[in-house]
PDB file of N, CA and C in Angstrom:
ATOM      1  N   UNK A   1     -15.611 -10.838  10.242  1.00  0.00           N
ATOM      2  CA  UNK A   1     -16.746 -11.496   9.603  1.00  0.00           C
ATOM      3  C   UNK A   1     -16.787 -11.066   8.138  1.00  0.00           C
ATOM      4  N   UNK A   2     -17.224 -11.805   7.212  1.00  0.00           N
ATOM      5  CA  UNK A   2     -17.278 -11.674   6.136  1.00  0.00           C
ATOM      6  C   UNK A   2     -18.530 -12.717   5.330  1.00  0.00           C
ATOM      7  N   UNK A   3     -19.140 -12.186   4.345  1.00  0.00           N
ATOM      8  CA  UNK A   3     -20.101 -12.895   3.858  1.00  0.00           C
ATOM      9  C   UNK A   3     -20.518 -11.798   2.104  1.00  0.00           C
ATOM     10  N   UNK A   4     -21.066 -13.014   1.054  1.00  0.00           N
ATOM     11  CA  UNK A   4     -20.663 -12.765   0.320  1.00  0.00           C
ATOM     12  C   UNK A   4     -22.417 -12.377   0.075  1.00  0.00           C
ATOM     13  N   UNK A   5     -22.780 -11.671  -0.519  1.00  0.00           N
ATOM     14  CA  UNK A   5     -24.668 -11.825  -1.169  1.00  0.00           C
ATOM     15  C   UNK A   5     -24.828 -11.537  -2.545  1.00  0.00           C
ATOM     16  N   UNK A   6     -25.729 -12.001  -2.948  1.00  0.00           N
ATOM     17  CA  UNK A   6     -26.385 -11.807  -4.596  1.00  0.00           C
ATOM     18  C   UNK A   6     -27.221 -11.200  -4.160  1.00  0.00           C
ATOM     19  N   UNK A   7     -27.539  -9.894  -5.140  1.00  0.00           N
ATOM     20  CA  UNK A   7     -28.556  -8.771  -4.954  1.00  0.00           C
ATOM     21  C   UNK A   7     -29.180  -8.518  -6.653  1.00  0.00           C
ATOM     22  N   UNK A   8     -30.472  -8.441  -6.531  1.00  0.00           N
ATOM     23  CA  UNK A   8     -31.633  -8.336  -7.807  1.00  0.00           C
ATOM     24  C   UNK A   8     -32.210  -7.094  -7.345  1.00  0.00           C
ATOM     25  N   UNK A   9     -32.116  -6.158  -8.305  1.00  0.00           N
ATOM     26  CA  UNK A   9     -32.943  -4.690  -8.036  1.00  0.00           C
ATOM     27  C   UNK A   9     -33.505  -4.529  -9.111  1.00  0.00           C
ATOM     28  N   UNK A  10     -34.061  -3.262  -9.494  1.00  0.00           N
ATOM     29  CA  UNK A  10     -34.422  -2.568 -11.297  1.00  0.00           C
ATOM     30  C   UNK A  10     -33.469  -0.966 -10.653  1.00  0.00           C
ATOM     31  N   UNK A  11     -33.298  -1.023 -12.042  1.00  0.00           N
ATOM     32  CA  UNK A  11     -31.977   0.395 -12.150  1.00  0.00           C
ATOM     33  C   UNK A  11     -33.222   1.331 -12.055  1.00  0.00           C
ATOM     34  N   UNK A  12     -32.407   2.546 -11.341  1.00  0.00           N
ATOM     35  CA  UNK A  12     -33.941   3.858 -11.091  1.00  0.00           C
ATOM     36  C   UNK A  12     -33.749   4.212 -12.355  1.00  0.00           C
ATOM     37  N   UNK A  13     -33.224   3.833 -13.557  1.00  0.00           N
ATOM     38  CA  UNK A  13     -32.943   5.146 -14.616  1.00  0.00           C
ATOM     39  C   UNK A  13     -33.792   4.471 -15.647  1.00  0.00           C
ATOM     40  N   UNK A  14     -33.822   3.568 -15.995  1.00  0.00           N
ATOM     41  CA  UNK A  14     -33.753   2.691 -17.165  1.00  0.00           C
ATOM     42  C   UNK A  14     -35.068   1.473 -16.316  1.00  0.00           C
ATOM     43  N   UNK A  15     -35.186   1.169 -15.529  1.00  0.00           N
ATOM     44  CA  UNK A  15     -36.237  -0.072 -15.305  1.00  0.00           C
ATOM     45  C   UNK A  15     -35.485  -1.792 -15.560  1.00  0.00           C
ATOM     46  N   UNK A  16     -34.353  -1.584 -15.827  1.00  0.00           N
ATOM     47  CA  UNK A  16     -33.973  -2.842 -16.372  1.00  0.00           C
ATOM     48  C   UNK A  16     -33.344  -3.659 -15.625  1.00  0.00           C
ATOM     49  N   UNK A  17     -33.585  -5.142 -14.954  1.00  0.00           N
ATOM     50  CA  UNK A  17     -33.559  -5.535 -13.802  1.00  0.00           C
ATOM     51  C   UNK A  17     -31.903  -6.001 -13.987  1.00  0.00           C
ATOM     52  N   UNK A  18     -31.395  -5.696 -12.671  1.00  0.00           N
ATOM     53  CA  UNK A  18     -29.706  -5.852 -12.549  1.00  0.00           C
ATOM     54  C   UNK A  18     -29.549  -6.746 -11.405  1.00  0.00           C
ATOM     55  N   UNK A  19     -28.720  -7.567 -11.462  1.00  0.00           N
ATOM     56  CA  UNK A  19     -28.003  -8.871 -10.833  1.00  0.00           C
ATOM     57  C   UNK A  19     -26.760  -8.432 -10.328  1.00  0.00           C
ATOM     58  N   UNK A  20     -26.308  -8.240  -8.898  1.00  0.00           N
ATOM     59  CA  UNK A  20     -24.811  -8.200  -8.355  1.00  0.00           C
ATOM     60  C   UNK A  20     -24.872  -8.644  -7.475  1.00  0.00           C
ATOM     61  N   UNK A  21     -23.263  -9.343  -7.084  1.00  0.00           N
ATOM     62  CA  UNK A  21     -22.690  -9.817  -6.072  1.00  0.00           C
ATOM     63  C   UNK A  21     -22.126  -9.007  -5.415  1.00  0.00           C
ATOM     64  N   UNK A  22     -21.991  -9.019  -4.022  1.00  0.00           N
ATOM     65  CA  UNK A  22     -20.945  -8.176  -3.678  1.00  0.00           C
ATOM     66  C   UNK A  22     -20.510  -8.614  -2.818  1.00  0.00           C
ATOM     67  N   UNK A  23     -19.554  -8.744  -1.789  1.00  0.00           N
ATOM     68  CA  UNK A  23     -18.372  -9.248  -0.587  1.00  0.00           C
ATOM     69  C   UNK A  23     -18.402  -7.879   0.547  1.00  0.00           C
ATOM     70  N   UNK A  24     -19.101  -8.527   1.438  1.00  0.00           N
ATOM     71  CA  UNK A  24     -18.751  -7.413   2.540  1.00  0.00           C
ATOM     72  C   UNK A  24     -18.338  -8.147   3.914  1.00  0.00           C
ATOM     73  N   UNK A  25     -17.767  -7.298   3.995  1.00  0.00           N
ATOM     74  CA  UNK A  25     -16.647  -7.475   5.721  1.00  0.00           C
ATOM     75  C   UNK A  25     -16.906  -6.443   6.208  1.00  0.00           C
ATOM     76  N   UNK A  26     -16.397  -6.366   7.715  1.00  0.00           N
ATOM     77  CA  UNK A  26     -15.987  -5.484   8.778  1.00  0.00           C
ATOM     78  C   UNK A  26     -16.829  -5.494  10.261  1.00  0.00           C
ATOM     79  N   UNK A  27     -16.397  -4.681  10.632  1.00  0.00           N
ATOM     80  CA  UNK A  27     -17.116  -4.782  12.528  1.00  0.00           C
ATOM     81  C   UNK A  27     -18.803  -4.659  11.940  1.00  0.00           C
ATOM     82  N   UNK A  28     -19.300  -3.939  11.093  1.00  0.00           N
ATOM     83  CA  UNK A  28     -20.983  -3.815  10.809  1.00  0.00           C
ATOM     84  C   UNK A  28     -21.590  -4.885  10.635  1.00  0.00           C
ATOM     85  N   UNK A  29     -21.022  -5.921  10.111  1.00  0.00           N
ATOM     86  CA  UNK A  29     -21.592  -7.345  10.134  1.00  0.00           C
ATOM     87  C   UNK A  29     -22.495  -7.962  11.202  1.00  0.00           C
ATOM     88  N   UNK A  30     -21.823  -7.459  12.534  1.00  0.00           N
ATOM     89  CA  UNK A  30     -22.443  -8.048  13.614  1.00  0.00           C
ATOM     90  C   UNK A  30     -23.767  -7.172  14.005  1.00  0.00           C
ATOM     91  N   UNK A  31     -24.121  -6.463  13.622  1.00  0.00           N
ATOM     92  CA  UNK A  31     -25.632  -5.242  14.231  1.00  0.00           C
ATOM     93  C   UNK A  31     -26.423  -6.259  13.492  1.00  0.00           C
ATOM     94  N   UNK A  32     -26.463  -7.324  13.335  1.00  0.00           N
ATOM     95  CA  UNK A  32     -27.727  -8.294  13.446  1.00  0.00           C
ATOM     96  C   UNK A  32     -28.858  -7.931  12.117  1.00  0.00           C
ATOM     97  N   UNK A  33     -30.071  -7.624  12.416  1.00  0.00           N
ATOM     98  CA  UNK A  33     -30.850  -7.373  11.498  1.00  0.00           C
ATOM     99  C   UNK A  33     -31.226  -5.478  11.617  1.00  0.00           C
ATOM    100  N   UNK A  34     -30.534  -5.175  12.203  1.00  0.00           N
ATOM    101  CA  UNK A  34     -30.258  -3.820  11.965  1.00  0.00           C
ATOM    102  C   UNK A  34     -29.520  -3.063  11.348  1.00  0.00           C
ATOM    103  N   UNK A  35     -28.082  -4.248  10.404  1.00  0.00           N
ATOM    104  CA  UNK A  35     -27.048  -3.861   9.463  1.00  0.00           C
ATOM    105  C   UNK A  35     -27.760  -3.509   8.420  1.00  0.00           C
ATOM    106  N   UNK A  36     -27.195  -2.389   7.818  1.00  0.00           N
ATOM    107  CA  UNK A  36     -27.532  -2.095   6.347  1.00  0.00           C
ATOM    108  C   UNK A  36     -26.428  -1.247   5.970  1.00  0.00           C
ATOM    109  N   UNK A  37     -25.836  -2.225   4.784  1.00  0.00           N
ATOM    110  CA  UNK A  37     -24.993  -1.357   4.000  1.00  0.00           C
ATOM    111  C   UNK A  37     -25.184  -0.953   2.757  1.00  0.00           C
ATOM    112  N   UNK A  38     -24.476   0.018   1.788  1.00  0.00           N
ATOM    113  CA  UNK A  38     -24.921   0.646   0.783  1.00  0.00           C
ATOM    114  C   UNK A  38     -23.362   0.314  -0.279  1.00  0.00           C
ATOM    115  N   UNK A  39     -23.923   0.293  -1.455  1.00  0.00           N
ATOM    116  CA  UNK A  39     -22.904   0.255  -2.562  1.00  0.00           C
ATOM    117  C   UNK A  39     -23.428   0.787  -3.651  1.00  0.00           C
ATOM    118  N   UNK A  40     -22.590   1.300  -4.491  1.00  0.00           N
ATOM    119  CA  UNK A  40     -22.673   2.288  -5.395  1.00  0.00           C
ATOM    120  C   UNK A  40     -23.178   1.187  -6.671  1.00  0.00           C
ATOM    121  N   UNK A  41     -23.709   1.081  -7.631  1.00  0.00           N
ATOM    122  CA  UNK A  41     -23.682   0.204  -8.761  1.00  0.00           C
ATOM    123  C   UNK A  41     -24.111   0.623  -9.851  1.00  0.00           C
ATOM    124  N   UNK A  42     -23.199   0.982 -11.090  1.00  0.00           N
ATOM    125  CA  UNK A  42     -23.577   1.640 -11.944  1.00  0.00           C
ATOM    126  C   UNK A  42     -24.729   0.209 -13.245  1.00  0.00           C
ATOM    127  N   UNK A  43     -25.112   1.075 -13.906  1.00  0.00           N
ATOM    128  CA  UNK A  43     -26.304   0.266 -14.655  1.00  0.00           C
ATOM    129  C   UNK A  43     -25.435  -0.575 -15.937  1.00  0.00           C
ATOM    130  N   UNK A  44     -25.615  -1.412 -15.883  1.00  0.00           N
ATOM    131  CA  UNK A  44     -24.852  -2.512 -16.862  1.00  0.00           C
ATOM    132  C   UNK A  44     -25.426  -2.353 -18.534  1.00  0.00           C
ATOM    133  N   UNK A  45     -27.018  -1.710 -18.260  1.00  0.00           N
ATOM    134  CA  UNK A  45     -27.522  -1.114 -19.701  1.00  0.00           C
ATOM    135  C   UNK A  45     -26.963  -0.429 -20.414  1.00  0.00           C
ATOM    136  N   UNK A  46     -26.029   0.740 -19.509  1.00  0.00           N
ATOM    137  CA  UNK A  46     -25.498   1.789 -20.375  1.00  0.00           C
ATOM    138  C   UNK A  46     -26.303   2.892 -20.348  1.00  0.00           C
ATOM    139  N   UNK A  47     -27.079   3.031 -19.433  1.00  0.00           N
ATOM    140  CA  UNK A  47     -28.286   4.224 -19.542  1.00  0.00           C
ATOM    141  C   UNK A  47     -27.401   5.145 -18.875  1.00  0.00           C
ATOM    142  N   UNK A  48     -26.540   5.096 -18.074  1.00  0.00           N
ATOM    143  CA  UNK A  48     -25.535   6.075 -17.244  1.00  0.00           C
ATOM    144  C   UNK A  48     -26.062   6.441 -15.941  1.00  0.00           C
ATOM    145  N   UNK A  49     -27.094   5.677 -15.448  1.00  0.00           N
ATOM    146  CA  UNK A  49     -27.392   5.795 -13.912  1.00  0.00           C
ATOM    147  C   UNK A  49     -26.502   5.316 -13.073  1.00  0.00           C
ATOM    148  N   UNK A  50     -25.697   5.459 -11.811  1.00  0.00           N
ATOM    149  CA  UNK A  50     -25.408   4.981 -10.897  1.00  0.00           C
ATOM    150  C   UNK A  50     -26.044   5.057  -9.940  1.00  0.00           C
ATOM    151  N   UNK A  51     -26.685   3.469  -9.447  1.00  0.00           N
ATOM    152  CA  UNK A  51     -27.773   3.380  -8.363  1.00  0.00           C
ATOM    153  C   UNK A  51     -26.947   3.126  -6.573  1.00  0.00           C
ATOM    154  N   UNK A  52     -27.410   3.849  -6.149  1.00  0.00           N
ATOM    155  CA  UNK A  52     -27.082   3.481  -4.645  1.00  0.00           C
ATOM    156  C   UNK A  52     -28.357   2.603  -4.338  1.00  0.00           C
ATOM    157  N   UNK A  53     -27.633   1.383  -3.829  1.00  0.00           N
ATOM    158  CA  UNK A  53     -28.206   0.394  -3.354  1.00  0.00           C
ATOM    159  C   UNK A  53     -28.164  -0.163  -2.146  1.00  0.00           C
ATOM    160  N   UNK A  54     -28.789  -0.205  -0.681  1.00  0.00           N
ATOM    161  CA  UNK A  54     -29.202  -0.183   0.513  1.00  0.00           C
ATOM    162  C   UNK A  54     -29.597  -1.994   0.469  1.00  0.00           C
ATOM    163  N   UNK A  55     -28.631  -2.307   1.184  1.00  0.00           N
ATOM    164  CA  UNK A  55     -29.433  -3.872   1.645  1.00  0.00           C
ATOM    165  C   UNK A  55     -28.899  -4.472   3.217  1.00  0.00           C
ATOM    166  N   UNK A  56     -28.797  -5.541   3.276  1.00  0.00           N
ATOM    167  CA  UNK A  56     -28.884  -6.283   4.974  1.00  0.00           C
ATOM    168  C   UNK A  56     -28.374  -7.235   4.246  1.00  0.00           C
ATOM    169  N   UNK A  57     -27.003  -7.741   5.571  1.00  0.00           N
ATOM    170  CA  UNK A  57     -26.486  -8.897   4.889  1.00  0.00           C
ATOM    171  C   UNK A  57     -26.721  -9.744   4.842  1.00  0.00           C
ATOM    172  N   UNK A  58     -28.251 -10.200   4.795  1.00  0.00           N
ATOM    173  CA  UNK A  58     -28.719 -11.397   4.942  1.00  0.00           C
ATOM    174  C   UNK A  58     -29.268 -11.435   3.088  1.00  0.00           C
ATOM    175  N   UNK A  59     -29.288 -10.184   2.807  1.00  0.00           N
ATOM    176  CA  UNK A  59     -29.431 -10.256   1.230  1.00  0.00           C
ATOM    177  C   UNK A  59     -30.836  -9.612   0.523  1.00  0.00           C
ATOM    178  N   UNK A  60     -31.334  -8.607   1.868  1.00  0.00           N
ATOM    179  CA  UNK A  60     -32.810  -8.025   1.192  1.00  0.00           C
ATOM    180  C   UNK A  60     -32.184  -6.702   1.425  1.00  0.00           C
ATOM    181  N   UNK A  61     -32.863  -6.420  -0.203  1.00  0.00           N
ATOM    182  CA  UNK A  61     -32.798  -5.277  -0.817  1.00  0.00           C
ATOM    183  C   UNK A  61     -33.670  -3.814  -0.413  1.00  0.00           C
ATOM    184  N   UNK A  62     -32.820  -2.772   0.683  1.00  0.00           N
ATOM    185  CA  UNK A  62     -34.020  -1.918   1.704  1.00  0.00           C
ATOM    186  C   UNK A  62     -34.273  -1.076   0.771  1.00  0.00           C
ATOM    187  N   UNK A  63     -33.443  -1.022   0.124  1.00  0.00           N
ATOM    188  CA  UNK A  63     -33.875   0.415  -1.155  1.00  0.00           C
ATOM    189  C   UNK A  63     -32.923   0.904  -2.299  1.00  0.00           C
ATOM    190  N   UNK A  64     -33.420   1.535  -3.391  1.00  0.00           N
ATOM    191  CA  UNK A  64     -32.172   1.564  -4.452  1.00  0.00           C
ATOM    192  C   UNK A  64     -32.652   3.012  -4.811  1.00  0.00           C
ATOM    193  N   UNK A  65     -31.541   3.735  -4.955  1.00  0.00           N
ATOM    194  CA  UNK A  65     -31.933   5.184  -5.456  1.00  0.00           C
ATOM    195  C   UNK A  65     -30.954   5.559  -6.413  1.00  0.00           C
ATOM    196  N   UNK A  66     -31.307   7.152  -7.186  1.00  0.00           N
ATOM    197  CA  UNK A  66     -30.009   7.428  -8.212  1.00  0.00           C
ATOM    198  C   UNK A  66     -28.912   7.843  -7.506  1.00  0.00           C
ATOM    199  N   UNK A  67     -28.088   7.801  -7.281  1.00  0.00           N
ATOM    200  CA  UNK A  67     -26.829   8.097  -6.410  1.00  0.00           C
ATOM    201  C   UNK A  67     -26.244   9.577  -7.333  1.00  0.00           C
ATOM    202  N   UNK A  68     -26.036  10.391  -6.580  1.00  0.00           N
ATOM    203  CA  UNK A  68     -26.229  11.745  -6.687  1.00  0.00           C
ATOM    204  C   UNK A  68     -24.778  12.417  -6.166  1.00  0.00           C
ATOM    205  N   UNK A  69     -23.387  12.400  -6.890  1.00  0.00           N
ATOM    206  CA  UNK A  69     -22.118  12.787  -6.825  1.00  0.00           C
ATOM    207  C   UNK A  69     -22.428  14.099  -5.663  1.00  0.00           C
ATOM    208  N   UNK A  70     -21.785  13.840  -4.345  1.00  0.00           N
ATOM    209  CA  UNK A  70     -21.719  15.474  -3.693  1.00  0.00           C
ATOM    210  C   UNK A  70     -21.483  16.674  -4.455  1.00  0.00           C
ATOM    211  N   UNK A  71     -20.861  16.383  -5.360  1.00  0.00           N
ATOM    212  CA  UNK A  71     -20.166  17.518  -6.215  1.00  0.00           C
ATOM    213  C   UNK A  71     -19.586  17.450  -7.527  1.00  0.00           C
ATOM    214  N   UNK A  72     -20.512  18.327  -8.416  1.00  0.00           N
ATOM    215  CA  UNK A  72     -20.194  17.620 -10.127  1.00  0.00           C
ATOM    216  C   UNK A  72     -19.165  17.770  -9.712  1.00  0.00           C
ATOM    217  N   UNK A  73     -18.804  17.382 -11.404  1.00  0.00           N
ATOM    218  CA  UNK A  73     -17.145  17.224 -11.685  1.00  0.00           C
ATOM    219  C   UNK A  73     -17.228  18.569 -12.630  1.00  0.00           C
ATOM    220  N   UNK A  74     -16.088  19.167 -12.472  1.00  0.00           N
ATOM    221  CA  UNK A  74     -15.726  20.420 -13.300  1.00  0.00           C
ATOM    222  C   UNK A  74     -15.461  19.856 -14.530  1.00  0.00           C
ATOM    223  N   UNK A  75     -16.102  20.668 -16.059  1.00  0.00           N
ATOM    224  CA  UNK A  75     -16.232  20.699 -17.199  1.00  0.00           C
ATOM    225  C   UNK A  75     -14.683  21.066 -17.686  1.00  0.00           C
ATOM    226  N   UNK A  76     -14.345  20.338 -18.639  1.00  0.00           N
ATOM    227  CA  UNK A  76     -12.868  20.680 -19.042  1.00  0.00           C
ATOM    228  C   UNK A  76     -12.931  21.873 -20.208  1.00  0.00           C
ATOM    229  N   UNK A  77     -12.092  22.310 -20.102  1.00  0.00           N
ATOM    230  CA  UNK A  77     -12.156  24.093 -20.832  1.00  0.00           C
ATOM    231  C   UNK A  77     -12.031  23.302 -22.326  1.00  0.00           C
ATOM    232  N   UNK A  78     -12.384  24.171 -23.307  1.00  0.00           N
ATOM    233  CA  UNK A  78     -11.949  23.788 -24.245  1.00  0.00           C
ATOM    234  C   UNK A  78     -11.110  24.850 -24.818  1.00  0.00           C
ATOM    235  N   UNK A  79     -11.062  25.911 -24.280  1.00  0.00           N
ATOM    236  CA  UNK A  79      -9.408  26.272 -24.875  1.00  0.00           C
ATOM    237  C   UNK A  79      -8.249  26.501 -24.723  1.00  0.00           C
TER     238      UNK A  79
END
């Protein structure tokens, strides 16, 4: 199964309302109105938020948060 949705949120960082498509497949498709998948989407403003975004593939939006790396990234030495 496969199905494609347009998703409208506001970025948690910045407030500034963001527009994406996204394409999802696989066996989760079928859990009915109990599917919810998540995608990463960084802010198109440039504010440097990447929002995790929670929706149903029918195309409603369950929730959007700042998406929070398990584990910085190590600082490069400078000498």
């Amino acid at each position: 199964m496969e199905v494609q949705v347009s998703l409208d949120f506001a970025c948690c960082g910045c407030g500034q309302s963001v527009s994406v498509t996204v394409q999802c497949s696989g066996e989760g498709l079928s859990g009915g109105s109990r599917a919810v998948a998540r995608v990463q989407v960084p802010c198109p403003c440039g504010c440097g938020t990447v929002n995790l975004l929670e929706f149903t593939p029918s195309g409603t939006v369950c929730g959007v948060l700042p998406y929070r790396m398990p584990w910085p990234l190590p600082q490069p030495s400078v000498n």
